[in-house]
N, C-alpha and C. Protein backbone atom coordinates (compact mmCIF):
# COMPACT_ATOMS: atom_id res chain seq x y z
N UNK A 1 0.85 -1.20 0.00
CA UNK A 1 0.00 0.00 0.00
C UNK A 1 0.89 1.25 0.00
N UNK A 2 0.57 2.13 -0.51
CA UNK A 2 1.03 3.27 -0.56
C UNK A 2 0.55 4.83 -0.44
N UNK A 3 0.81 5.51 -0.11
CA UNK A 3 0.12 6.80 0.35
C UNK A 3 -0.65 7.72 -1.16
N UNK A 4 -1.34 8.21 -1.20
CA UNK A 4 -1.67 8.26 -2.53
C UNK A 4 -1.08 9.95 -3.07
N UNK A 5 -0.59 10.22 -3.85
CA UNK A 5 -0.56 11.36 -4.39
C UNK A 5 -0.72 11.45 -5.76
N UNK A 6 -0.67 13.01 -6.33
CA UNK A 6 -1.55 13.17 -7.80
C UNK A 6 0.17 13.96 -8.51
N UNK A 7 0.61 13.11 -9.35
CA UNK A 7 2.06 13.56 -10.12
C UNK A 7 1.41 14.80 -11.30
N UNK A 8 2.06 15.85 -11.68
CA UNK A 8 1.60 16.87 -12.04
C UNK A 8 2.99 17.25 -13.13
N UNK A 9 2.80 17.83 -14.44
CA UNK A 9 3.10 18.35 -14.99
C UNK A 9 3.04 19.33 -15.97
N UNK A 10 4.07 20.27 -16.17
CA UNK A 10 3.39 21.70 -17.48
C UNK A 10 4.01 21.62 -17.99
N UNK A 11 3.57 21.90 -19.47
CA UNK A 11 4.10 22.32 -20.74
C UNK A 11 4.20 23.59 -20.94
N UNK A 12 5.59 24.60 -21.13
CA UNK A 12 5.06 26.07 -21.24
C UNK A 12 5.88 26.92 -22.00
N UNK A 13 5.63 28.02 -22.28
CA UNK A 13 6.21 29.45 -22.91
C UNK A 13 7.99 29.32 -22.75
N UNK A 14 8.17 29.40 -21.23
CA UNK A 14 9.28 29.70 -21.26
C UNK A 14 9.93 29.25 -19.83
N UNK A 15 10.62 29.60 -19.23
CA UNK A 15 11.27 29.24 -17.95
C UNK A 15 10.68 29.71 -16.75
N UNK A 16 9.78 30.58 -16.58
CA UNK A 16 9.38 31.42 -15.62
C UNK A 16 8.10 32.15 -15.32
N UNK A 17 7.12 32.35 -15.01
CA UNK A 17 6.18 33.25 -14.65
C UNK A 17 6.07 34.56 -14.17
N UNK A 18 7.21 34.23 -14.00
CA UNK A 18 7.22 35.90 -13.57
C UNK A 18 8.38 36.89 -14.46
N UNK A 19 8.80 36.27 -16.02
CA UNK A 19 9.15 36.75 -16.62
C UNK A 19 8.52 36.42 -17.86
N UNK A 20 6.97 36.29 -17.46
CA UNK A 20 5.94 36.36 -18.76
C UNK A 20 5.40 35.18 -18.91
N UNK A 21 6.13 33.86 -18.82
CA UNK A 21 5.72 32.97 -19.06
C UNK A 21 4.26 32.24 -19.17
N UNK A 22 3.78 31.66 -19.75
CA UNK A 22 2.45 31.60 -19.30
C UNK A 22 2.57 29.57 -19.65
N UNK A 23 1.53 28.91 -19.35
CA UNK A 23 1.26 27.39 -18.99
C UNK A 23 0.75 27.34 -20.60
N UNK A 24 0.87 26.13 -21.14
CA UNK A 24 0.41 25.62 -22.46
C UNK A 24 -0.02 24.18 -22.34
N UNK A 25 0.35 23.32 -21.83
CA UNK A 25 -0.32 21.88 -21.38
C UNK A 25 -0.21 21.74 -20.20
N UNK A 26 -1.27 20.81 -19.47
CA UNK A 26 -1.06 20.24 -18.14
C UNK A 26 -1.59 18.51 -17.79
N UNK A 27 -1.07 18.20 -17.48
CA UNK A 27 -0.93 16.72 -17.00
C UNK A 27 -1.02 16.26 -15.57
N UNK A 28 -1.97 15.49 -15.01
CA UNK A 28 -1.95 15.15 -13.35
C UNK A 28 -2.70 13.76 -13.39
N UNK A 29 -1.70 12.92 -12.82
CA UNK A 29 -2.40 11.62 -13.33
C UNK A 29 -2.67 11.10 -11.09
N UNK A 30 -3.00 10.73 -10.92
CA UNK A 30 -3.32 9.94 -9.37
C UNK A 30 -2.93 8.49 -9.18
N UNK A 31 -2.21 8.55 -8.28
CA UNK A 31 -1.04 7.64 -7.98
C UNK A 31 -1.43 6.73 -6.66
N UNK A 32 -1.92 5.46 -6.35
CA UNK A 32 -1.98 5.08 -5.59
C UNK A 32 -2.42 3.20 -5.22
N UNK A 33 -1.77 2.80 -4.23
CA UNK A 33 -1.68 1.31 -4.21
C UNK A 33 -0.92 0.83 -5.38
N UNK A 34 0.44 1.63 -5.51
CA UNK A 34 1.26 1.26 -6.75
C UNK A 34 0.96 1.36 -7.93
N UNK A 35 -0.07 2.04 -8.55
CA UNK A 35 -0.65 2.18 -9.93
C UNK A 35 -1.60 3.79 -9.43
N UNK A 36 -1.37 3.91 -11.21
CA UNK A 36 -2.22 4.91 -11.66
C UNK A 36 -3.82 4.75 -11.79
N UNK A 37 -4.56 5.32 -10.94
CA UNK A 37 -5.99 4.99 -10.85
C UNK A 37 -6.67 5.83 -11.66
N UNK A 38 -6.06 7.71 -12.02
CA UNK A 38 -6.69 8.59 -12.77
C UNK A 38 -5.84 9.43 -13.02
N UNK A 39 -6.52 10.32 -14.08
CA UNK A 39 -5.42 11.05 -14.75
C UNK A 39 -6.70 12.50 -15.49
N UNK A 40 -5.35 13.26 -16.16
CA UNK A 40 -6.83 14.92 -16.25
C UNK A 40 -5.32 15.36 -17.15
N UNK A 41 -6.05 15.77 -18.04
CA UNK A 41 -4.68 16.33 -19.46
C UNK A 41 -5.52 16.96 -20.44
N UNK A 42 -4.64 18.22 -20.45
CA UNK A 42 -5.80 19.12 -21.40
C UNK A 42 -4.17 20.43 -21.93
N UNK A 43 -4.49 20.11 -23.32
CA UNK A 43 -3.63 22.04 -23.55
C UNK A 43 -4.58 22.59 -23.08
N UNK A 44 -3.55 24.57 -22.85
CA UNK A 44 -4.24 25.38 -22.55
C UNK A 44 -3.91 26.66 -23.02
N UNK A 45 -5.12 27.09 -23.35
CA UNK A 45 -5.09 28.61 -24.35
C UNK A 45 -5.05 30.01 -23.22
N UNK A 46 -3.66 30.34 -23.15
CA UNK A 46 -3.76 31.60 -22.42
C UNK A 46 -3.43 32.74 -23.25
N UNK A 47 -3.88 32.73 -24.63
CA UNK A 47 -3.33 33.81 -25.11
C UNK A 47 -1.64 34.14 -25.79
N UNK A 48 -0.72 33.30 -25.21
CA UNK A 48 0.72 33.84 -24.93
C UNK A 48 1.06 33.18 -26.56
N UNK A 49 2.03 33.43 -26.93
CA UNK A 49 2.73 33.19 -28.21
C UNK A 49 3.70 32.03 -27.34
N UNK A 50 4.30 31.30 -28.88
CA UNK A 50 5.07 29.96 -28.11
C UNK A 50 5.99 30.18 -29.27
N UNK A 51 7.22 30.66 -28.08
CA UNK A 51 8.43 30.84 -29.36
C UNK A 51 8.61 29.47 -30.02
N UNK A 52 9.40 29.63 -30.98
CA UNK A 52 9.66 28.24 -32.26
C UNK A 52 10.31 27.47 -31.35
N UNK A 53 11.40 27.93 -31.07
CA UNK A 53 12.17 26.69 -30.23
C UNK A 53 11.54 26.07 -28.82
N UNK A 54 10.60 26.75 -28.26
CA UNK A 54 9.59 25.31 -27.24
C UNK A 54 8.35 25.06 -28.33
N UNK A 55 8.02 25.26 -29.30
CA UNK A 55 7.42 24.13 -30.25
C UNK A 55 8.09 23.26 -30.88
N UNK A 56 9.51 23.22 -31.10
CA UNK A 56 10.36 21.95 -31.69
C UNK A 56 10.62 21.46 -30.28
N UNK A 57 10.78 21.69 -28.88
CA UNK A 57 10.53 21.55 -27.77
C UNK A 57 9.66 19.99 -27.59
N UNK A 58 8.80 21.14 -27.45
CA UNK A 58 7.73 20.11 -26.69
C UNK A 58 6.39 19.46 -27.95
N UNK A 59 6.90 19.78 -29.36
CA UNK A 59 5.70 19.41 -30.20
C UNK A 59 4.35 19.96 -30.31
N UNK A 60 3.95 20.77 -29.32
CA UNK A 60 3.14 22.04 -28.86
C UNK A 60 2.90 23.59 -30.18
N UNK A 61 2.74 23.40 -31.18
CA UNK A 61 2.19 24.81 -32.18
C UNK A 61 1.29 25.70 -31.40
N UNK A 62 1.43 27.07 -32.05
CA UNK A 62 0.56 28.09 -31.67
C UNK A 62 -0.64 27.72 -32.27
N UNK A 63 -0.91 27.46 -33.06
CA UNK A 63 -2.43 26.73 -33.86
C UNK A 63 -3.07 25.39 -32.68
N UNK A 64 -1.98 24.91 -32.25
CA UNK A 64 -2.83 23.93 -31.55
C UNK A 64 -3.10 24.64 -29.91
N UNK A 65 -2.67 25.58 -29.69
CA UNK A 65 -3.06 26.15 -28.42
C UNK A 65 -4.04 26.85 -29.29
N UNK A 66 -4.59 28.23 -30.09
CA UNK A 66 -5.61 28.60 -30.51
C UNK A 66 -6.79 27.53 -30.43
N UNK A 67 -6.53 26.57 -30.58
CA UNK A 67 -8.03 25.70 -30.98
C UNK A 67 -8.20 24.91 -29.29
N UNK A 68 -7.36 25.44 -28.28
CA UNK A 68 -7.55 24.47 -26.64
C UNK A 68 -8.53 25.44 -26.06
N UNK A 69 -9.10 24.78 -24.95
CA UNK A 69 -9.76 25.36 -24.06
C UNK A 69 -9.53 26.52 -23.11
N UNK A 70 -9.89 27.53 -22.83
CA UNK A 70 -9.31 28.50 -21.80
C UNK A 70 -8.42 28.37 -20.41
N UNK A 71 -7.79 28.87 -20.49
CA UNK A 71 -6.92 28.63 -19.15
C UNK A 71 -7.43 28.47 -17.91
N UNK A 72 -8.34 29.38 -17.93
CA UNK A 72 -9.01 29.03 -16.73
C UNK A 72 -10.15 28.51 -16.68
N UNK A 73 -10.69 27.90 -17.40
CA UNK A 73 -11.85 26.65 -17.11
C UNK A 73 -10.75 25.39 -17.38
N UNK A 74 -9.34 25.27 -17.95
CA UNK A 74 -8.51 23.99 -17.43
C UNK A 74 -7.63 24.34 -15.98
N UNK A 75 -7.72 25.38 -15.51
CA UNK A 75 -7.21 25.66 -14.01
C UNK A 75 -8.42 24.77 -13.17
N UNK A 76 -9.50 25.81 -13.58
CA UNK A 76 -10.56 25.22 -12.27
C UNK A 76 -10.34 23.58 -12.02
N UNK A 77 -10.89 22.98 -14.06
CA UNK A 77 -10.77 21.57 -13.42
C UNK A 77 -9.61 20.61 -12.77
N UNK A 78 -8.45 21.17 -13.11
CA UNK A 78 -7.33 20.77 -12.52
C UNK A 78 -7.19 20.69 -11.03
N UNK A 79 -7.78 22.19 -10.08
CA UNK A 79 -7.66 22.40 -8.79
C UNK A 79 -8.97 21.37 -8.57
N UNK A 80 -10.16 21.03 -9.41
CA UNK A 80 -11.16 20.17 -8.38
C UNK A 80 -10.31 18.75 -8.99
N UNK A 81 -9.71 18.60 -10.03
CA UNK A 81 -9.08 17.21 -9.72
C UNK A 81 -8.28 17.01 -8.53
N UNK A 82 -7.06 17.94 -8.71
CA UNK A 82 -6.38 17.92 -6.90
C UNK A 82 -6.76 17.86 -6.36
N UNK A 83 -7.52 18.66 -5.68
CA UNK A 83 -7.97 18.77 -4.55
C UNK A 83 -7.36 19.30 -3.73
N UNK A 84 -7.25 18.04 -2.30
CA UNK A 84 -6.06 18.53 -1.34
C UNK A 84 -4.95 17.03 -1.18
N UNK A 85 -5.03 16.49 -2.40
CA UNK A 85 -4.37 15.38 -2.76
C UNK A 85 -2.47 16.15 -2.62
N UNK A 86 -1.62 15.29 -1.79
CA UNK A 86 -0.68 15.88 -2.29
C UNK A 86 0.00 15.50 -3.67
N UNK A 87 1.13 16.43 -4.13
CA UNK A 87 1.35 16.56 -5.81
C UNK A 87 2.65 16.01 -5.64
N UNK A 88 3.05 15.77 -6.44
CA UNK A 88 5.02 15.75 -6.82
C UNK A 88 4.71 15.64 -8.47
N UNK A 89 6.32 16.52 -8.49
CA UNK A 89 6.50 16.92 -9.79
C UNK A 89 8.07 16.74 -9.85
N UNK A 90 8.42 16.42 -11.13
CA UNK A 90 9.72 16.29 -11.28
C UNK A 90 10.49 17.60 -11.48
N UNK A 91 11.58 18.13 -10.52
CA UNK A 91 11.97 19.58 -10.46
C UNK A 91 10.48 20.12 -10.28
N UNK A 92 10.47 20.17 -9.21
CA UNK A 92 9.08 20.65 -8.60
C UNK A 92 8.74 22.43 -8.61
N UNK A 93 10.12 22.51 -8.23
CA UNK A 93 10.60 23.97 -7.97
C UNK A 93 9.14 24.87 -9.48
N UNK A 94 9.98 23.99 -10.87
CA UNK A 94 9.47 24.75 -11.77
C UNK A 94 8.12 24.70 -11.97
N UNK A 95 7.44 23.28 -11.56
CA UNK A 95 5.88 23.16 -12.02
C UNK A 95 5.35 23.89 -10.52
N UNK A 96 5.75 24.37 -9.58
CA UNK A 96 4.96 24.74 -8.85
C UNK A 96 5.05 26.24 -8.97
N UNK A 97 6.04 27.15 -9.33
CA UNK A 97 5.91 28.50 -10.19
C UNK A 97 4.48 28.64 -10.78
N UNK A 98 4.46 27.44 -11.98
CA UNK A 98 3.56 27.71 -12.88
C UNK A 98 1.94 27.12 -12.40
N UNK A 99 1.71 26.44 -11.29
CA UNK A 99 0.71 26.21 -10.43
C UNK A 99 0.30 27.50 -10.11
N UNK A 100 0.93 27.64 -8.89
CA UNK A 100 0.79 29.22 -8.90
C UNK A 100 0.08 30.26 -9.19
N UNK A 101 1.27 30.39 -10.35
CA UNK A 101 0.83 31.53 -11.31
C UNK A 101 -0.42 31.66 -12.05
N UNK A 102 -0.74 30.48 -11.82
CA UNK A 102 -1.82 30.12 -12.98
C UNK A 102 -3.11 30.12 -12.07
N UNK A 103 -2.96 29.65 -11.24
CA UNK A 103 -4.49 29.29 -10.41
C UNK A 103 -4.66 30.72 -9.22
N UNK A 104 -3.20 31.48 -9.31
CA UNK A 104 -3.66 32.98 -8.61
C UNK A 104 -4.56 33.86 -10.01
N UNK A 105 -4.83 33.45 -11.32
CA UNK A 105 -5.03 34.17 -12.43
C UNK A 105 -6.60 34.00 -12.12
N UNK A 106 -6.84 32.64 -11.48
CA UNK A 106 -8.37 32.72 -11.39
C UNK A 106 -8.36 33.02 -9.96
N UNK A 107 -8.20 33.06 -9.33
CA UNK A 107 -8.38 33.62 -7.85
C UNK A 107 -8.32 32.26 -6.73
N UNK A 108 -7.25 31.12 -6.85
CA UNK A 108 -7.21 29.98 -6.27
C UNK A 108 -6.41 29.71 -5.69
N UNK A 109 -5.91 29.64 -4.62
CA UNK A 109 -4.72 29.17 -4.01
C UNK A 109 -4.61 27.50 -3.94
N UNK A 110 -3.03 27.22 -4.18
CA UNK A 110 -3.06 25.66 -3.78
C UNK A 110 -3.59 25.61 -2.92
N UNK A 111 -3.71 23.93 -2.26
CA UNK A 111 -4.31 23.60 -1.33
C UNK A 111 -3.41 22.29 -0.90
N UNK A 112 -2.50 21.90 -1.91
CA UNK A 112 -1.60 20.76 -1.57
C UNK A 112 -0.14 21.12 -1.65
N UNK A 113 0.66 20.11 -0.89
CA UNK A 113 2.05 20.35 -0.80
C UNK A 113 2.47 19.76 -2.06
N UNK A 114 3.41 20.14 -2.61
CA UNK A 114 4.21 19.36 -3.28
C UNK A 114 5.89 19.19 -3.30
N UNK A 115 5.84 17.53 -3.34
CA UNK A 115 6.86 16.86 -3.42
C UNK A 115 8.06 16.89 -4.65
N UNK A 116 8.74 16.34 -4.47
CA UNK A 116 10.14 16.99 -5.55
C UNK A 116 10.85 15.07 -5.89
N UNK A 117 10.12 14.84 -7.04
CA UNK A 117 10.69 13.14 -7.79
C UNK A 117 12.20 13.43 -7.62
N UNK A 118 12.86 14.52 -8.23
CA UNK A 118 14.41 14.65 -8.55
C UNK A 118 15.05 14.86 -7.57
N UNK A 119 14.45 15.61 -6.52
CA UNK A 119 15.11 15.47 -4.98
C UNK A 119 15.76 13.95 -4.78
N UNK A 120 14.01 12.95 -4.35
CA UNK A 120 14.21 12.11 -4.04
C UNK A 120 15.01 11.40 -4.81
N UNK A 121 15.20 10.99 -6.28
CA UNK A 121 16.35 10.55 -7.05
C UNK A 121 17.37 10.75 -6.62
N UNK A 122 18.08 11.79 -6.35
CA UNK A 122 19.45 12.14 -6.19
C UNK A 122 19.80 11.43 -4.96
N UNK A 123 18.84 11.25 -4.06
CA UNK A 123 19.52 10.26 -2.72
C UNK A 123 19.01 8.40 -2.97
N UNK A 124 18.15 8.46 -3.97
CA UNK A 124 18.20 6.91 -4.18
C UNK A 124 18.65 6.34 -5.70
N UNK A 125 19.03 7.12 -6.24
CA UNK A 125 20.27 7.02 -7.57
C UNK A 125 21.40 7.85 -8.00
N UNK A 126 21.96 7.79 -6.73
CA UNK A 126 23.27 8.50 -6.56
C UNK A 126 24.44 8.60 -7.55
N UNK A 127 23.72 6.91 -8.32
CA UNK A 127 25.07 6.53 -9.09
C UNK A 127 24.59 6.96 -10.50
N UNK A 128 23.40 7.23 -10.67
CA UNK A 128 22.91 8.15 -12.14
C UNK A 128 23.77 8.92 -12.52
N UNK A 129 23.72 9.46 -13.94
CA UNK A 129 24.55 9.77 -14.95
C UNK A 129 24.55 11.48 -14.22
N UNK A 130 23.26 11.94 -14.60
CA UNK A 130 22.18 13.04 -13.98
C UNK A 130 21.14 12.47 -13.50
N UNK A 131 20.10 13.84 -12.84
CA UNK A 131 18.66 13.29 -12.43
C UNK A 131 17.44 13.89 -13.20
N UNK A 132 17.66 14.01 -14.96
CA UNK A 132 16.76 14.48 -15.73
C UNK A 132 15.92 13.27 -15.69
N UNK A 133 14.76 13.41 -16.17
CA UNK A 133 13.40 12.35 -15.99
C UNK A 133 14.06 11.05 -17.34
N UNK A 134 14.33 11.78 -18.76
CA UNK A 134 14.94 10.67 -19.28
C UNK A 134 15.86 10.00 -19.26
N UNK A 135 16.84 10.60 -18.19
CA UNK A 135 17.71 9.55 -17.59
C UNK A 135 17.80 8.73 -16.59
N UNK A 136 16.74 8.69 -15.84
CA UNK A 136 16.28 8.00 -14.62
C UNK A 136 15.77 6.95 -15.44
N UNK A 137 14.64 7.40 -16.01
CA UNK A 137 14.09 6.20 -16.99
C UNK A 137 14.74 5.06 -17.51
N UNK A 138 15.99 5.67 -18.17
CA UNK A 138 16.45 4.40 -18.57
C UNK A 138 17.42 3.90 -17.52
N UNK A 139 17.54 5.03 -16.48
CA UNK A 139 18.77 3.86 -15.50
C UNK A 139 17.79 2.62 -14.55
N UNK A 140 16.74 3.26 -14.37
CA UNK A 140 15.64 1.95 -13.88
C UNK A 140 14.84 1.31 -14.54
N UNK A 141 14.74 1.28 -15.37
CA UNK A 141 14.43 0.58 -16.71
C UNK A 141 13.01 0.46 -17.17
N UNK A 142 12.53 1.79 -16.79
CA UNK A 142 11.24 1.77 -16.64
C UNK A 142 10.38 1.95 -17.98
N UNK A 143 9.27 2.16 -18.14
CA UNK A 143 8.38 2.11 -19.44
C UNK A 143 8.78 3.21 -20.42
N UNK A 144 9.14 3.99 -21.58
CA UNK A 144 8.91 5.34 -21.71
C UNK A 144 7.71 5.13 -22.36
N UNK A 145 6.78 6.12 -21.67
CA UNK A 145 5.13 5.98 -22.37
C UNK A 145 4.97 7.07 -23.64
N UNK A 146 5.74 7.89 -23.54
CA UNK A 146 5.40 8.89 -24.89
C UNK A 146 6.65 10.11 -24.81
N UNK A 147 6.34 10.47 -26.21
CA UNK A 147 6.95 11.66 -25.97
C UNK A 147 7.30 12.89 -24.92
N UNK A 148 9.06 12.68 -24.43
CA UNK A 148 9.12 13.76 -23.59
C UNK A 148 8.63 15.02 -23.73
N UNK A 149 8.76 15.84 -22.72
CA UNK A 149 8.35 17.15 -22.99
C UNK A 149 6.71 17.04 -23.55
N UNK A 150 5.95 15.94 -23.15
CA UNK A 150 4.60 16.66 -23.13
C UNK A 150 3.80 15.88 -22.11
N UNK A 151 3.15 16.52 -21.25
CA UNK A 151 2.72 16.61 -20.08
C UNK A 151 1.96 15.05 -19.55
N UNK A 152 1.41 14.50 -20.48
CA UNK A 152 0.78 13.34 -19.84
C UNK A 152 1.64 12.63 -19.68
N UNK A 153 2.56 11.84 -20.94
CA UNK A 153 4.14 10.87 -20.62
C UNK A 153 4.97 11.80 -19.61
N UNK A 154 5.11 12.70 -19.62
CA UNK A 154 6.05 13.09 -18.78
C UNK A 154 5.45 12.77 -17.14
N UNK A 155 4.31 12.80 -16.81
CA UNK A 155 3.60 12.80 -15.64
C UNK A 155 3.94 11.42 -15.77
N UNK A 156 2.80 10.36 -16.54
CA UNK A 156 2.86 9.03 -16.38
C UNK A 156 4.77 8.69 -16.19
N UNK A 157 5.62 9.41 -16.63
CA UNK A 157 6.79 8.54 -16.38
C UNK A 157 7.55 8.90 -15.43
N UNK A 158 7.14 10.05 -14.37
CA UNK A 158 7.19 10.02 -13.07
C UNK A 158 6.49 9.79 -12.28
N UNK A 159 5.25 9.14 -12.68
CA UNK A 159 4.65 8.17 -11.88
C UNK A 159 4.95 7.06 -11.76
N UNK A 160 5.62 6.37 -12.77
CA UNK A 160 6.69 4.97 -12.77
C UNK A 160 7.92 5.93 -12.15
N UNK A 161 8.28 6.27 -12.05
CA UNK A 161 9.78 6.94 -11.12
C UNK A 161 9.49 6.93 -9.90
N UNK A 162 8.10 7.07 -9.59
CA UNK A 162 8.03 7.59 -8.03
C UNK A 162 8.11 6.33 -7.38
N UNK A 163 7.10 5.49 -8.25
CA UNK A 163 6.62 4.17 -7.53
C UNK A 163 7.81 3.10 -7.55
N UNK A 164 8.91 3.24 -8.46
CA UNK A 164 9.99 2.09 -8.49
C UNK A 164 11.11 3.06 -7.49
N UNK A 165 10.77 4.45 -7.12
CA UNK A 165 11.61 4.77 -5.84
C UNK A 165 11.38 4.05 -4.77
N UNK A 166 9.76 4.03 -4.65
CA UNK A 166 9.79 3.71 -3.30
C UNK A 166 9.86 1.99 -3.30
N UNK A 167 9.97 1.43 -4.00
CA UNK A 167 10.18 -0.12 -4.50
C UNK A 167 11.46 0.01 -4.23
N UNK A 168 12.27 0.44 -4.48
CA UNK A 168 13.95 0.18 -4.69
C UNK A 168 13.99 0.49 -3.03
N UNK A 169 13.51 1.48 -2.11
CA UNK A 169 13.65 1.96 -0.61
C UNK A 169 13.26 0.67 -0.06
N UNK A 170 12.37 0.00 -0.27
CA UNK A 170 11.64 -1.49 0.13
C UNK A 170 12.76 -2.81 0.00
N UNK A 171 13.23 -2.22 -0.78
CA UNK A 171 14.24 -3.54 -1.55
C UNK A 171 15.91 -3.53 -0.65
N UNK A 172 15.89 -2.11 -0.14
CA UNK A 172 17.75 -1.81 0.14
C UNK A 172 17.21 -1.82 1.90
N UNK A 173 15.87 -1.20 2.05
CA UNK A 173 16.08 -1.21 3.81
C UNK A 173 14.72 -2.04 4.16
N UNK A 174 13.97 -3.13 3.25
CA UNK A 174 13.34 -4.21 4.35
C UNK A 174 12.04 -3.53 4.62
N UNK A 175 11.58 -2.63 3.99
CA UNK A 175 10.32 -2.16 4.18
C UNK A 175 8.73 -2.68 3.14
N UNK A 176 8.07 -2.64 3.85
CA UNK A 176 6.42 -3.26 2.90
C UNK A 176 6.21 -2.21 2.20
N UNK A 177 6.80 -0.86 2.93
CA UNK A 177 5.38 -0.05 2.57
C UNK A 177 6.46 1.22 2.91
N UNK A 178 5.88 2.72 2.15
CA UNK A 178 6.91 3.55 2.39
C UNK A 178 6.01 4.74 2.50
N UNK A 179 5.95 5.15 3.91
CA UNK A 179 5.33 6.22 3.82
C UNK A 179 5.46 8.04 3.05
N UNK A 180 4.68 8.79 2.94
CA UNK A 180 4.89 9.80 2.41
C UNK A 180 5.51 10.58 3.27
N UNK A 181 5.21 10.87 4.68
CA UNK A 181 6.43 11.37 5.46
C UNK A 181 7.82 11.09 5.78
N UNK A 182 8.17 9.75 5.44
CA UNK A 182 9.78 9.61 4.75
C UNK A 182 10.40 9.74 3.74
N UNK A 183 9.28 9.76 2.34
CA UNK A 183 9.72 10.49 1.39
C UNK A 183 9.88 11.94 1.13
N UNK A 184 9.05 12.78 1.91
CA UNK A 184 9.46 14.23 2.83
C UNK A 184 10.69 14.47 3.32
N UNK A 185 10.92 13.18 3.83
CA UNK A 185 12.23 13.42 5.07
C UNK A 185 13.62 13.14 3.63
N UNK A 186 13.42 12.33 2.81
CA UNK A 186 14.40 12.15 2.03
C UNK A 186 14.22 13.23 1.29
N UNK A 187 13.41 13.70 0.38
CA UNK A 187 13.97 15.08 -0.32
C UNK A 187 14.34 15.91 0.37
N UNK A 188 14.70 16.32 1.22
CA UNK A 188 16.08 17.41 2.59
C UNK A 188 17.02 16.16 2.81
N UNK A 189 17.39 15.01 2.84
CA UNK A 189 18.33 14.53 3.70
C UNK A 189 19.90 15.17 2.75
N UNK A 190 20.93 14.99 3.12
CA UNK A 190 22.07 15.00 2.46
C UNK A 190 21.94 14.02 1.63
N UNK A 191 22.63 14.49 0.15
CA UNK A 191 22.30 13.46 -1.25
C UNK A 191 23.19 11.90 -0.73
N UNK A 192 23.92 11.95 -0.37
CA UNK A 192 24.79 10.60 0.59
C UNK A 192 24.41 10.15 1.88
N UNK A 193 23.26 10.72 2.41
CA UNK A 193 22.40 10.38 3.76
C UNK A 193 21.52 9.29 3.81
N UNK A 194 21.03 9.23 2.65
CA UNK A 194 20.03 8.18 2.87
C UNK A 194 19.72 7.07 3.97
N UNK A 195 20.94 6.55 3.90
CA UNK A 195 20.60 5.07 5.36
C UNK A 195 20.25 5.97 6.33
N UNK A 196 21.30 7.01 6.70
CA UNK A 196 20.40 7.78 7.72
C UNK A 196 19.82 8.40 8.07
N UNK A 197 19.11 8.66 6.85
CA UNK A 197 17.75 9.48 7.28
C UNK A 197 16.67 8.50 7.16
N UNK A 198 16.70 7.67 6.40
CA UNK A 198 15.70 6.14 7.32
C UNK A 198 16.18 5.34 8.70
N UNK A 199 16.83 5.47 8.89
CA UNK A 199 17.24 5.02 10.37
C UNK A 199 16.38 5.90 11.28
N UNK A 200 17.06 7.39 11.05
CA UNK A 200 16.47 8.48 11.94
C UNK A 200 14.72 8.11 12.00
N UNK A 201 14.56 8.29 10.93
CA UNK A 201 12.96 7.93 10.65
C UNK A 201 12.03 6.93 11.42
N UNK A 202 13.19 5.69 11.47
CA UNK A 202 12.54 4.61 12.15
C UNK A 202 12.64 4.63 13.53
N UNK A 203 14.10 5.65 13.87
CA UNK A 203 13.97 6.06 15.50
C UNK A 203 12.44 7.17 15.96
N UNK A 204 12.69 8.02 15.08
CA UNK A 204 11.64 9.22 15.23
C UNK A 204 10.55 8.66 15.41
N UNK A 205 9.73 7.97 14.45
CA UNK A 205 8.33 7.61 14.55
C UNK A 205 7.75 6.40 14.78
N UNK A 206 8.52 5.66 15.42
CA UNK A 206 8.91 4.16 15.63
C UNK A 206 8.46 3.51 14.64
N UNK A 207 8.68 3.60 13.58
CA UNK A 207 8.79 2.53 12.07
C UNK A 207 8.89 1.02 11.86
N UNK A 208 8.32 0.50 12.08
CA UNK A 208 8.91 -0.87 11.99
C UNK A 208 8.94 -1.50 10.59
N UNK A 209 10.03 -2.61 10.23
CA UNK A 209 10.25 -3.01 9.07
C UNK A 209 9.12 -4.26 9.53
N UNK A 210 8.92 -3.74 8.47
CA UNK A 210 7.49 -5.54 7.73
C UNK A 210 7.80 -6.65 7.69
C-alpha cells in the first residue's frame, strides 16, 4: 500500500512566470496502491505566443493552443481534480511557479504540498549519470510511455519513477510499505544520507520493518 498522491506536470512558454511565461499543457495523473488509478490532461489557451524553439521543444504549435480550451476553465478543473491530494512533480521547484501563477489568475490558491521526484532521485540514484526524468528512466528501466516534454508521458513517467523509488527503498532497507512522510524526510536529507535518514525515521516515529 502506498500513500496516494496526484504527479503533475506543465508544458510552457518559457522558464518562468514571472518573466511572462504563461502554462500551455497540463498533466496530473493519481497515484496510488502502486498504480495509476486517474489522470486529467488538457492544452491550454492563455493567449501567450510559443516561441519556435519550445514548439520543436515540446511538439506544442501556436495553432494547436488557438483551438484548446481557456486557461481558466482547465485551471478550475485541474484544482477540483487535486484537490487537497498531495502533488510531486519532477523539479518541482518549476511546475509549482507555474501552479501558482496560474491558479492565482483565477483567484485559487493551492491547497496541496508538493513533493520533488528529482530530490528524491538524487539520494536513491546517486550513481545516475544526472537526475533528468529521461535519464532516470532508462537507469531503472522503466516504461517510456510517450513523448518527452509533453505533459501526460512526462507525468505518467514520473509516476513509474516515483513508484519504483519507493520499490527500490523497500528492496535496500526491508520495508512493505513507504510512507509519504519519509519520502518528505528524504527530499532534505544530504544526497549521501540516505541510510540515515531512514534510520532516523525509524527512530523518530517508531517505524517498523514488515
Amino acid at each position: 500500500m502506498s500513500d496516494a498522491v496526484i504527479v503533475i506536470d506543465f508544458e510552457t512558454t518559457g522558464i518562468s512566470p514571472a518573466h511572462g511565461a504563461r502554462a500551455t499543457e497540463v498533466a496530473a495523473v493519481l497515484v496510488a496502491d502502486g498504480r495509476i488509478l486517474d489522470r486529467y490532461q488538457s492544452l491550454m489557451n492563455t493567449g501567450a505566443w510559443i516561441p519556435p524553439f519550445i514548439e520543436q521543444l515540446t511538439g506544442i504549435s501556436n495553432r494547436m493552443i488557438q483551438q484548446a480550451p481557456d486557461a481558466a476553465r482547465v485551471m478550475g478543473e485541474l484544482a477540483r481534480f487535486i484537490g487537497d491530494t498531495p502533488l510531486v512533480a519532477h523539479n518541482a521547484s518549476f511546475d509549482k511557479k507555474f501552479l501558482q501563477a496560474e491558479l492565482d489568475r483565477i483567484q485559487l490558491a493551492p491547497q496541496a504540498e508538493m513533493l520533488c521526484s528529482m530530490r528524491v532521485a538524487r539520494r536513491v540514484y546517486p550513481q545516475a549519470v544526472n537526475h533528468k526524468l529521461a535519464t532516470l528512466v532508462r537507469h531503472a528501466r522503466l516504461v517510456k510511455t510517450g513523448a518527452y516534454h509533453r505533459a501526460l508521458a512526462d507525468a505518467e513517467m514520473t509516476a513509474g519513477l516515483w513508484l519504483e523509488m519507493q520499490a527500490e527503498l523497500g528492496r535496500q532497507f526491508g520495508l512493505e510499505r513507504i510512507p509519504l512522510a519519509l519520502l518528505r524526510k528524504i527530499q532534505s536529507a544530504p544526497c549521501r544520507g540516505l541510510r540515515g535518514c531512514v534510520e532516523a525515521f525509524r527512530r523518530s516515529s517508531n517505524f517498523q520493518i514488515q
